[in-house]
Protein backbone atom coordinates (compact mmCIF):
# COMPACT_ATOMS: atom_id res chain seq x y z
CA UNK A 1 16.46 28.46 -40.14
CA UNK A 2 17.27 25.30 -41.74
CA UNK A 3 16.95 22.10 -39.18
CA UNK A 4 17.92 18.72 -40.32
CA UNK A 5 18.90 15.59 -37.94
CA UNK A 6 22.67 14.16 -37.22
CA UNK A 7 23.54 10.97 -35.79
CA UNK A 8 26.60 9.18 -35.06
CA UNK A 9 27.29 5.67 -32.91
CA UNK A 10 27.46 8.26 -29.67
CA UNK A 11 24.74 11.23 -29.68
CA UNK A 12 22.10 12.47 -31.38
CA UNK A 13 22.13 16.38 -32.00
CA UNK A 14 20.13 19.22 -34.24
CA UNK A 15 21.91 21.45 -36.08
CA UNK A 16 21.13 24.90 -36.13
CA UNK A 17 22.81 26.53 -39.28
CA UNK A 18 21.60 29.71 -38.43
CA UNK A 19 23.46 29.46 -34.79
CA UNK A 20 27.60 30.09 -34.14
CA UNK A 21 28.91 26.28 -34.47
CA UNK A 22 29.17 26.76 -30.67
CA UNK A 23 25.62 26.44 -30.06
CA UNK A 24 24.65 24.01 -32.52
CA UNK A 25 25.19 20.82 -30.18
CA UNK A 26 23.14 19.37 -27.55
CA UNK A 27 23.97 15.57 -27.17
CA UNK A 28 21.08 12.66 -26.85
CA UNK A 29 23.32 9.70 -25.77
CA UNK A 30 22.02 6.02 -26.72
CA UNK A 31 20.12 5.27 -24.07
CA UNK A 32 17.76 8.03 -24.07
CA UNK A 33 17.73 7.54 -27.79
CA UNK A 34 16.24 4.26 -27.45
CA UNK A 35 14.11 5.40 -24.63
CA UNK A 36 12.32 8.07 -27.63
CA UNK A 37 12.39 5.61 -29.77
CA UNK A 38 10.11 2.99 -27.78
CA UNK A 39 8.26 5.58 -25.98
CA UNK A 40 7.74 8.93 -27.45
CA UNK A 41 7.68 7.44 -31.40
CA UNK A 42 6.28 11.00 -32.67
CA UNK A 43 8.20 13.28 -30.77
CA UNK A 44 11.27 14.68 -32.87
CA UNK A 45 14.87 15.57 -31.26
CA UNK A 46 13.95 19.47 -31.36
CA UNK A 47 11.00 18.49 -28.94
CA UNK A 48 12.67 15.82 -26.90
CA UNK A 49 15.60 19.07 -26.14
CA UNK A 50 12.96 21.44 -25.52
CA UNK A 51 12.74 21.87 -22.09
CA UNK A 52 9.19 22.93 -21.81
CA UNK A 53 8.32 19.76 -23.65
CA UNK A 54 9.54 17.69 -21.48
CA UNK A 55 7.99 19.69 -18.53
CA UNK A 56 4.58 19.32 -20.73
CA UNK A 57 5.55 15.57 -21.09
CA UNK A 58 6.42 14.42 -17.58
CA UNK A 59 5.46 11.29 -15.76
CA UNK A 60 2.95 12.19 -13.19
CA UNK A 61 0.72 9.02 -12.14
CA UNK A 62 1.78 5.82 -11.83
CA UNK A 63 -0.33 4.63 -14.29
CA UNK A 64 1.98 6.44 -16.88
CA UNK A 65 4.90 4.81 -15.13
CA UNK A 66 3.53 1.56 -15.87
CA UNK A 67 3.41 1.62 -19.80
CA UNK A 68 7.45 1.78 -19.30
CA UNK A 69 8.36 0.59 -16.08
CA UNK A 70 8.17 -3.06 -14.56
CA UNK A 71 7.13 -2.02 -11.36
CA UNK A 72 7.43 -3.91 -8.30
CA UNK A 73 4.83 -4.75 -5.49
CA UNK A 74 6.08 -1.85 -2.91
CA UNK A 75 5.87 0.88 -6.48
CA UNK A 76 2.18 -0.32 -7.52
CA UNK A 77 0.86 2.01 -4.43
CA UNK A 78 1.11 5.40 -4.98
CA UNK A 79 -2.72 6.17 -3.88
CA UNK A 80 -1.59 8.72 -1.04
CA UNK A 81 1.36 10.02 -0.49
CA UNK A 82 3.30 13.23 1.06
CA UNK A 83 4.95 13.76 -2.12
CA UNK A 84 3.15 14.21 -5.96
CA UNK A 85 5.23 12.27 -8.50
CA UNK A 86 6.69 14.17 -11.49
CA UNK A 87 9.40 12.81 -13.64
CA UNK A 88 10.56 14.14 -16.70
CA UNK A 89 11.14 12.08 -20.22
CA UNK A 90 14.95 12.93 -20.16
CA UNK A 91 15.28 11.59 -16.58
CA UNK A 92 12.84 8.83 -16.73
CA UNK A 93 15.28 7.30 -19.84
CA UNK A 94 17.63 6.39 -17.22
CA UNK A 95 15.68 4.46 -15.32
CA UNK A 96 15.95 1.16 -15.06
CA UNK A 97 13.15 -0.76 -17.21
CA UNK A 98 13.17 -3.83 -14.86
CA UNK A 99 12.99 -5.51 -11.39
CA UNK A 100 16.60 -5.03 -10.42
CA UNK A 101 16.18 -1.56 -9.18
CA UNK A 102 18.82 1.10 -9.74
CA UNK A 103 20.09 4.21 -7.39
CA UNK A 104 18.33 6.50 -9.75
CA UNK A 105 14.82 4.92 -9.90
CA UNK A 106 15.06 4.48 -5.98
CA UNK A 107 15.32 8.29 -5.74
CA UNK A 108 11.99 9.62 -8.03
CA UNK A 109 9.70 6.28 -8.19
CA UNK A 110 7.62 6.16 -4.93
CA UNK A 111 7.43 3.52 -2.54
CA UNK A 112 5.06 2.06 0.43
CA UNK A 113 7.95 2.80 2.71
CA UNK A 114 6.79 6.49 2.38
CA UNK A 115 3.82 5.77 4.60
CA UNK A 116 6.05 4.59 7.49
CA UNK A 117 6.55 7.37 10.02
CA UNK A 118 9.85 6.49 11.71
CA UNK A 119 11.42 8.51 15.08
CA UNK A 120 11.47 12.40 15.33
CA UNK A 121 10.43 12.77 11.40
CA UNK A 122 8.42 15.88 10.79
CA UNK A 123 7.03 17.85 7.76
CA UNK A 124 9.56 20.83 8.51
CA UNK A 125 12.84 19.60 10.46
CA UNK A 126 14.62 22.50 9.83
CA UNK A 127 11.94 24.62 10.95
CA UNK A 128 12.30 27.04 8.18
CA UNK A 129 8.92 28.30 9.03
CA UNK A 130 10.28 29.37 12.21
CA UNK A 131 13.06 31.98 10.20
CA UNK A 132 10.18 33.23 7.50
CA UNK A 133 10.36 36.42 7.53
CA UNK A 134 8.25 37.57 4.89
CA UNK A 135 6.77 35.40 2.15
CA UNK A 136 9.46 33.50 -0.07
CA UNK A 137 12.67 34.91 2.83
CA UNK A 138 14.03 32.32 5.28
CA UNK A 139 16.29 34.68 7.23
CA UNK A 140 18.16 32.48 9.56
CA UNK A 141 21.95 33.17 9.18
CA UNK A 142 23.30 36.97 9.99
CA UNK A 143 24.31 37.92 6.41
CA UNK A 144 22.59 35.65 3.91
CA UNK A 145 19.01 34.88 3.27
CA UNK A 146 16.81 32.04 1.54
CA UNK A 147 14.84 33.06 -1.56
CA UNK A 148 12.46 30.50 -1.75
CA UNK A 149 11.08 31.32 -5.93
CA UNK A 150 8.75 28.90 -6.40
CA UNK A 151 7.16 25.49 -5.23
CA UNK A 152 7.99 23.67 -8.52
CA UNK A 153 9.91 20.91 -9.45
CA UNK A 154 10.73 18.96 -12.66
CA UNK A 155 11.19 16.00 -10.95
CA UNK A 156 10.36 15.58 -7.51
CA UNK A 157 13.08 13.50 -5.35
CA UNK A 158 11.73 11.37 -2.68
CA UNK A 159 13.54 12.51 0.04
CA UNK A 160 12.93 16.21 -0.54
CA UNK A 161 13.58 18.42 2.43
CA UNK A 162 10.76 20.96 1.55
CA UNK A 163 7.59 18.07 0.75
CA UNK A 164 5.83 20.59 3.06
CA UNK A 165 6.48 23.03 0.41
CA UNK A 166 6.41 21.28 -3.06
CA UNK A 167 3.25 18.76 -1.77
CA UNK A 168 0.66 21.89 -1.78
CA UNK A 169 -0.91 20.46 -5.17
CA UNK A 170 1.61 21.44 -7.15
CA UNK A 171 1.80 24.89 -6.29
CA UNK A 172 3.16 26.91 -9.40
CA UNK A 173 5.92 29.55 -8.92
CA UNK A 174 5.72 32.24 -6.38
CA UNK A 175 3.75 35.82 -7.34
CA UNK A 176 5.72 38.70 -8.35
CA UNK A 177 3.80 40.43 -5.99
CA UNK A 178 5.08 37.80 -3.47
CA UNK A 179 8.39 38.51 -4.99
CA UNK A 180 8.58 42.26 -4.59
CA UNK A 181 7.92 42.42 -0.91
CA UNK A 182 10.81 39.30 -0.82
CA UNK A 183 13.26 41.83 -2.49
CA UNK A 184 11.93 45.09 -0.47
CA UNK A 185 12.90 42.63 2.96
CA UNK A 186 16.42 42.73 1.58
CA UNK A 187 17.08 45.91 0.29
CA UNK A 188 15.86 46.69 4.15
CA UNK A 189 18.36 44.56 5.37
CA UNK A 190 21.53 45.92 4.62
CA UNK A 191 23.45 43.12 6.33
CA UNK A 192 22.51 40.32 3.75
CA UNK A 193 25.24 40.26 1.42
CA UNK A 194 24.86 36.66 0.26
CA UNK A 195 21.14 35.56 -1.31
CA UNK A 196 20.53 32.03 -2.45
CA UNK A 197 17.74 31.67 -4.72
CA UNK A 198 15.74 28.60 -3.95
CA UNK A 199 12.70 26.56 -4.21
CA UNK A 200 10.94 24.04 -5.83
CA UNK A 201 13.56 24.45 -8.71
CA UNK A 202 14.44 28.71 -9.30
CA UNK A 203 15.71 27.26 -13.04
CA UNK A 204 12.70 26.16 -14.22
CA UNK A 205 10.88 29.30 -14.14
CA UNK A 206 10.79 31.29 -17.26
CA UNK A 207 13.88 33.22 -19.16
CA UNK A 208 12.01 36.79 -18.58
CA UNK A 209 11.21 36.03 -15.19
CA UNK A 210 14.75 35.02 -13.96
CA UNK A 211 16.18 37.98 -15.24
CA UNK A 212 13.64 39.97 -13.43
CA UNK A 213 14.64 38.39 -10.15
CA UNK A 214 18.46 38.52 -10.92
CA UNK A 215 18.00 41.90 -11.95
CA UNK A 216 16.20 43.46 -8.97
CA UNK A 217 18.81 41.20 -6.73
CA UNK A 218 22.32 42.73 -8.90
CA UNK A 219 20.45 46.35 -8.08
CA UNK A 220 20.58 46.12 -4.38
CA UNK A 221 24.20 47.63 -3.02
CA UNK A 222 24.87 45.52 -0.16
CA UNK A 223 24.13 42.04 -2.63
CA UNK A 224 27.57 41.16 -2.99
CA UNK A 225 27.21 37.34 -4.29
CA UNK A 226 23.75 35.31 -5.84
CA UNK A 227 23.58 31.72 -5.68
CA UNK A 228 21.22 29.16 -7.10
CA UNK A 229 20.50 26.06 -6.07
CA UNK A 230 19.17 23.59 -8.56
CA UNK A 231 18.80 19.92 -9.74
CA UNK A 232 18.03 20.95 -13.37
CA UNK A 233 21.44 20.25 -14.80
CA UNK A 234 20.53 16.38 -13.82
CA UNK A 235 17.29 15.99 -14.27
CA UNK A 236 15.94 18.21 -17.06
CA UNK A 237 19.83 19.17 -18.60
CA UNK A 238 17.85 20.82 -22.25
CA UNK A 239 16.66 23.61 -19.65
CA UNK A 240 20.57 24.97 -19.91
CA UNK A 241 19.89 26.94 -22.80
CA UNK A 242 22.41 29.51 -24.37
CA UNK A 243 19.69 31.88 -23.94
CA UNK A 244 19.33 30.78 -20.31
CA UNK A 245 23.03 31.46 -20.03
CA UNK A 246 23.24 34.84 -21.21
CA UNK A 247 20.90 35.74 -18.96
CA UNK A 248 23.33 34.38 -15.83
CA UNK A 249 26.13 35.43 -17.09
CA UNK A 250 25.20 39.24 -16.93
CA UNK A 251 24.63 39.08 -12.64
CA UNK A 252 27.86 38.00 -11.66
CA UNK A 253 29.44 37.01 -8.90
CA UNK A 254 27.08 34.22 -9.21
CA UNK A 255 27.37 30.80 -8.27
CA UNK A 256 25.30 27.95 -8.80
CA UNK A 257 24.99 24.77 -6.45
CA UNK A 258 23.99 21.26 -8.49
CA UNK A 259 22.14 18.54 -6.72
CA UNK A 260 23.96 15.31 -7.81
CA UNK A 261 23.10 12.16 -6.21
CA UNK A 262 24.96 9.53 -8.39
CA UNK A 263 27.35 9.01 -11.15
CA UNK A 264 24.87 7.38 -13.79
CA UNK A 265 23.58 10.89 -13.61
CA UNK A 266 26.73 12.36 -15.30
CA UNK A 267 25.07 12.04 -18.80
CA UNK A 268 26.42 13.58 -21.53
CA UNK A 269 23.63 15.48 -21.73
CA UNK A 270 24.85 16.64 -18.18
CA UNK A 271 27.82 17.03 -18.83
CA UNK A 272 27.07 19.46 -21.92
CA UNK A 273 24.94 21.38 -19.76
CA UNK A 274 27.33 21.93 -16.99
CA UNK A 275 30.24 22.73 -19.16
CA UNK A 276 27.84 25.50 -20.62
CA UNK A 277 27.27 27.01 -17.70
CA UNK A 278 31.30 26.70 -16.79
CA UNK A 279 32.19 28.25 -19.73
CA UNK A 280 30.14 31.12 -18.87
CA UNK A 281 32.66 31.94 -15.85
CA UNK A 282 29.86 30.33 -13.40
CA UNK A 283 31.60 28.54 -10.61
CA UNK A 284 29.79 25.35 -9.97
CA UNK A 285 29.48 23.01 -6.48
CA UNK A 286 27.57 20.03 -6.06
CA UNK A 287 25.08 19.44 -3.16
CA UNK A 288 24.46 15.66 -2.61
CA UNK A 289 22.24 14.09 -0.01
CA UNK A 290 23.67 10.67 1.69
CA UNK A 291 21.08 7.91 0.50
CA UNK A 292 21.24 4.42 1.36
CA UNK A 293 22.04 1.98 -1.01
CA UNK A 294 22.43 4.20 -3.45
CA UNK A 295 25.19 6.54 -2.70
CA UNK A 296 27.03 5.48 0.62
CA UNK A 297 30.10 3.81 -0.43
CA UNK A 298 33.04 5.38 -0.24
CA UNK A 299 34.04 4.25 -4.13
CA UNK A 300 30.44 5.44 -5.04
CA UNK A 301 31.50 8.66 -4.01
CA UNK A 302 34.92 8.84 -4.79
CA UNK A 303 33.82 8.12 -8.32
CA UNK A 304 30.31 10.94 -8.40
CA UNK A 305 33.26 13.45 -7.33
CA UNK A 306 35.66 12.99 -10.16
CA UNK A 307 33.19 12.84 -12.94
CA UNK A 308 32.00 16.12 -11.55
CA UNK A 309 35.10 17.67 -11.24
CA UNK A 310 35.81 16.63 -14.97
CA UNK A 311 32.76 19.16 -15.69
CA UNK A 312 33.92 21.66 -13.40
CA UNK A 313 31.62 20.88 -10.33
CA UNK A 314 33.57 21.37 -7.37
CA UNK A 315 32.22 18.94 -4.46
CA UNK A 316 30.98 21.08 -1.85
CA UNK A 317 28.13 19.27 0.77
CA UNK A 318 27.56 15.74 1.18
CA UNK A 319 24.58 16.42 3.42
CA UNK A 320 23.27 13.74 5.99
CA UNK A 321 19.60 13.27 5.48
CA UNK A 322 16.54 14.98 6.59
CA UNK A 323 14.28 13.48 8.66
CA UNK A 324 11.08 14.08 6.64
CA UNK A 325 8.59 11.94 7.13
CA UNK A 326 9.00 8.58 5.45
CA UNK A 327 12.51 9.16 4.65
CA UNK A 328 13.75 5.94 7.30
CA UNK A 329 14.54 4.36 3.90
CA UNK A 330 16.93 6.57 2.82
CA UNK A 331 18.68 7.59 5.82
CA UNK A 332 21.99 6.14 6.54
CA UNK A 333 24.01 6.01 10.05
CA UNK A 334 25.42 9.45 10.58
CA UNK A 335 29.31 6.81 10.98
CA UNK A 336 28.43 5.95 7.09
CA UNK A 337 29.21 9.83 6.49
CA UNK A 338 32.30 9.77 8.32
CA UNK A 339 33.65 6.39 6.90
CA UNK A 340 33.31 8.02 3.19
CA UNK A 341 34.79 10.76 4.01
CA UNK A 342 37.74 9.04 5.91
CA UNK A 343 37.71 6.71 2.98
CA UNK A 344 38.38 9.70 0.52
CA UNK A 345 40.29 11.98 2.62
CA UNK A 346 44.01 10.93 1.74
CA UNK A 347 43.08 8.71 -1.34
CA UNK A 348 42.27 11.53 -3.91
CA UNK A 349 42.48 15.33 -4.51
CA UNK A 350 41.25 17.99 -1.80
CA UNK A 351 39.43 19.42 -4.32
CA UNK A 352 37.24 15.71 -4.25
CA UNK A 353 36.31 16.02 -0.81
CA UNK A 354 32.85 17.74 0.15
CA UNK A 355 32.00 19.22 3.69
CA UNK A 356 29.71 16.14 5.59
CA UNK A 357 26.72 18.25 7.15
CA UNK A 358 23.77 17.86 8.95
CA UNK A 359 21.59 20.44 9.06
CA UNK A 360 20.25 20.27 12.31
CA UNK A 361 16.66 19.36 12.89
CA UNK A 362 14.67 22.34 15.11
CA UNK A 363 16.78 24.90 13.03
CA UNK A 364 20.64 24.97 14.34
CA UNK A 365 21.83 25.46 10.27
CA UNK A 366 24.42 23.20 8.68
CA UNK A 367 27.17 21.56 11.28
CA UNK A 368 30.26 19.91 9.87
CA UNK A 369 31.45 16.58 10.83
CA UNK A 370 34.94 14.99 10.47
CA UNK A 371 36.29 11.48 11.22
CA UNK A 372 38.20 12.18 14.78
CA UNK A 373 42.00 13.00 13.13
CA UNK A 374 42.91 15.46 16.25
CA UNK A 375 43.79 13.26 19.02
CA UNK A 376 45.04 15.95 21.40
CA UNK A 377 48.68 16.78 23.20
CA UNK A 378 51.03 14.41 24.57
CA UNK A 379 53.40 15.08 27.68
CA UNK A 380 55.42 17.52 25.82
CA UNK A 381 52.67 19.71 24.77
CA UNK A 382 52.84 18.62 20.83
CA UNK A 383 49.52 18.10 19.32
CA UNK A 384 48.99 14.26 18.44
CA UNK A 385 47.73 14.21 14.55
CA UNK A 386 46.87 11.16 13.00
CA UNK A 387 46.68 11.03 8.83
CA UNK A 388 44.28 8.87 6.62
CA UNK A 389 46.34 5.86 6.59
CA UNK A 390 46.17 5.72 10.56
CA UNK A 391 49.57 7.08 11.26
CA UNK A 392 50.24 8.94 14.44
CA UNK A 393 52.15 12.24 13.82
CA UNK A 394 53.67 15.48 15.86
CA UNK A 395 53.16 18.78 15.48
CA UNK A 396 54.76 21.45 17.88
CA UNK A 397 52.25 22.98 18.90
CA UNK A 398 52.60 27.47 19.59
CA UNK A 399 53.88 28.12 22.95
């Protein structure tokens, strides 16, 4: 197979004669480019878009972090933490490389604010442990379970609602052993017709063992739908493989749900990926976690959820979040949640507008919130509505 380099004033790409001109493309844009250039001077494109490369390659002290980062007083202290550090190339190219912090750096580079235990923050708030039925199941809805695949992450967000899962050094991805008596639990549980493969990251486990999971899953009768949940399309977006996505494409119904936290993520490196796995009849929706200063403004928003509906990410949760310990920094007022959505609601498509959850601490599951539009009857029994510009309206109500 011939290999030889392209470049234009936008992306960076290899070119695969041997491949269908459909698969030849995966896009570097400038950024990044300059981020190789300074930092990884030997590495060629073909390893900067190999995924397991940049797994290999990953920023995991913050010594490393140092050679490229300016980092400030409350960053130089990563000695103990609840949380290891693990940041791959791709993502660590959008960082920003001084002082004036960005949302994205905020998210991966750790902070002394981490040590601070604020009010009712515990390892496990949802008490998953509580709904574990076997190893790797979290049964805690009637007819769906939680396929927790592995402990691993690419890069590790700070505010990560499993740290009491991911923080066990580094545990690698789950046994098949550990796997088999997982999938014996739900073929014995003929009520579970929903499964949503979990972790740690399910994607970055290996092509053979993926299929092996999504094959066992597709085998089982009363499996009507897989999902996966995964940040990979942000964070490590070379991982998206067409290999990858022949594999997925063979178990459907299956649905994947994205972690997005911000629109500088939308890369077209992103973008590539998630119109891959679009193309490949996947339905995608977006699972972002409310941060402070990073996410909650309602124009923040409004903006993350049209660039992902340009790639075919429908917004789905805008989750409140967790109370893990040393999260204080992240966590907004729960009224921050409600004024984005009532600042969105109205102002752009439905199709924009995610479900505002918490997922209730001592295990209650995920409960909606909405800004307050029902404002009951009036004298005449009509229900009082108001609309998102603060109009009062009528509706007659069924007698």
């Amino acid at each position: 197979m011939e290999t030889k380099l392209a470049s234009s004033s936008t992306e960076f790409y290899i070119e695969e004669k041997a491949e269908p001109p459909s698969h030849r493309i995966f896009p570097v844009n400038t950024q990044t480019l300059t981020f190789i250039q300074n930092n990884f001077p030997t590495a060629t494109i073909s390893e900067w878009n190999d995924w397991r490369w940049q797994i290999k390659n990953s920023f995991t002290t913050i010594e490393a972090l140092s050679k490229f980062l300016k980092l400030t007083d409350k960053e130089v202290f990563l000695k103990e933490t609840h949380l290891p550090l693990r940041i791959t190339p791709y993502y660590a190219s959008l960082l920003n490389n001084d002082q004036n912090i960005g949302p994205l750096r905020k998210t991966v580079v750790p902070v002394s604010d981490e040590l601070l235990l604020g009010n009712g923050e515990e390892n496990d708030p949802l008490h998953e442990h509580a709904d574990n039925k076997v190893k790797c199941i979290v049964h805690r809805y009637p007819d769906r379970v939680l396929f927790l695949v592995t402990g691993f992450c690419s890069t590790y967000c700070r505010y990560c609602t499993r740290t009491h899962m991911v923080s066990q050094s580094e545990k690698q991805h789950s046994s098949k052993k550990d796997w088999d008596e997982a999938l014996q639990y739900i073929k014995e549980h003929q009520e579970v017709r929903d499964v949503l493969i979990s972790g740690g990251d399910p994607l970055t486990l290996s092509d053979d063992r993926i299929e092996y999971l999504l094959s066992n899953l597709r085998s089982i009768d009363h499996v009507e739908i897989i999902r996966i949940g995964t940040k990979v399309p942000a964070v490590l977006p070379q991982r998206i493989t067409v290999e990858l996505v022949e594999i997925l494409k063979k178990y459907h119904p299956l649905f994947i749900s994205i972690h997005i936290t911000h629109p500088e993520e939308l890369t077209e490196e992103m973008k590539f990926a998630c119109n891959r796995l679009a193309d490949a009849g996947i339905p995608l929706g977006s699972q972002t976690v409310l941060l402070k200063d990073i996410n909650d403004s309602t124009n923040i928003y409004k903006k993350l959820s049209h660039e992902m509906l340009k790639v075919r990410i429908r917004p789905y949760y805008l989750y409140q979040c967790d109370p893990i310990p040393g999260s204080a920094h992240f966590r907004t007022p729960v009224s921050k949640g409600l004024e984005i959505i009532k600042g969105v609601r109205g102002f752009t498509s439905g199709y924009a507008i995610p479900h505002y959850v918490i997922d209730a601490p001592g295990g209650g599951g995920k409960i909606p919130l909405l800004p307050d539009y029902y404002k009951g009857k009036d004298n005449a029994g009509n229900v009082v509505l108001e609309n998102y510009e603060g109009n009062k309206y009528k509706y007659p109500d069924y007698i």
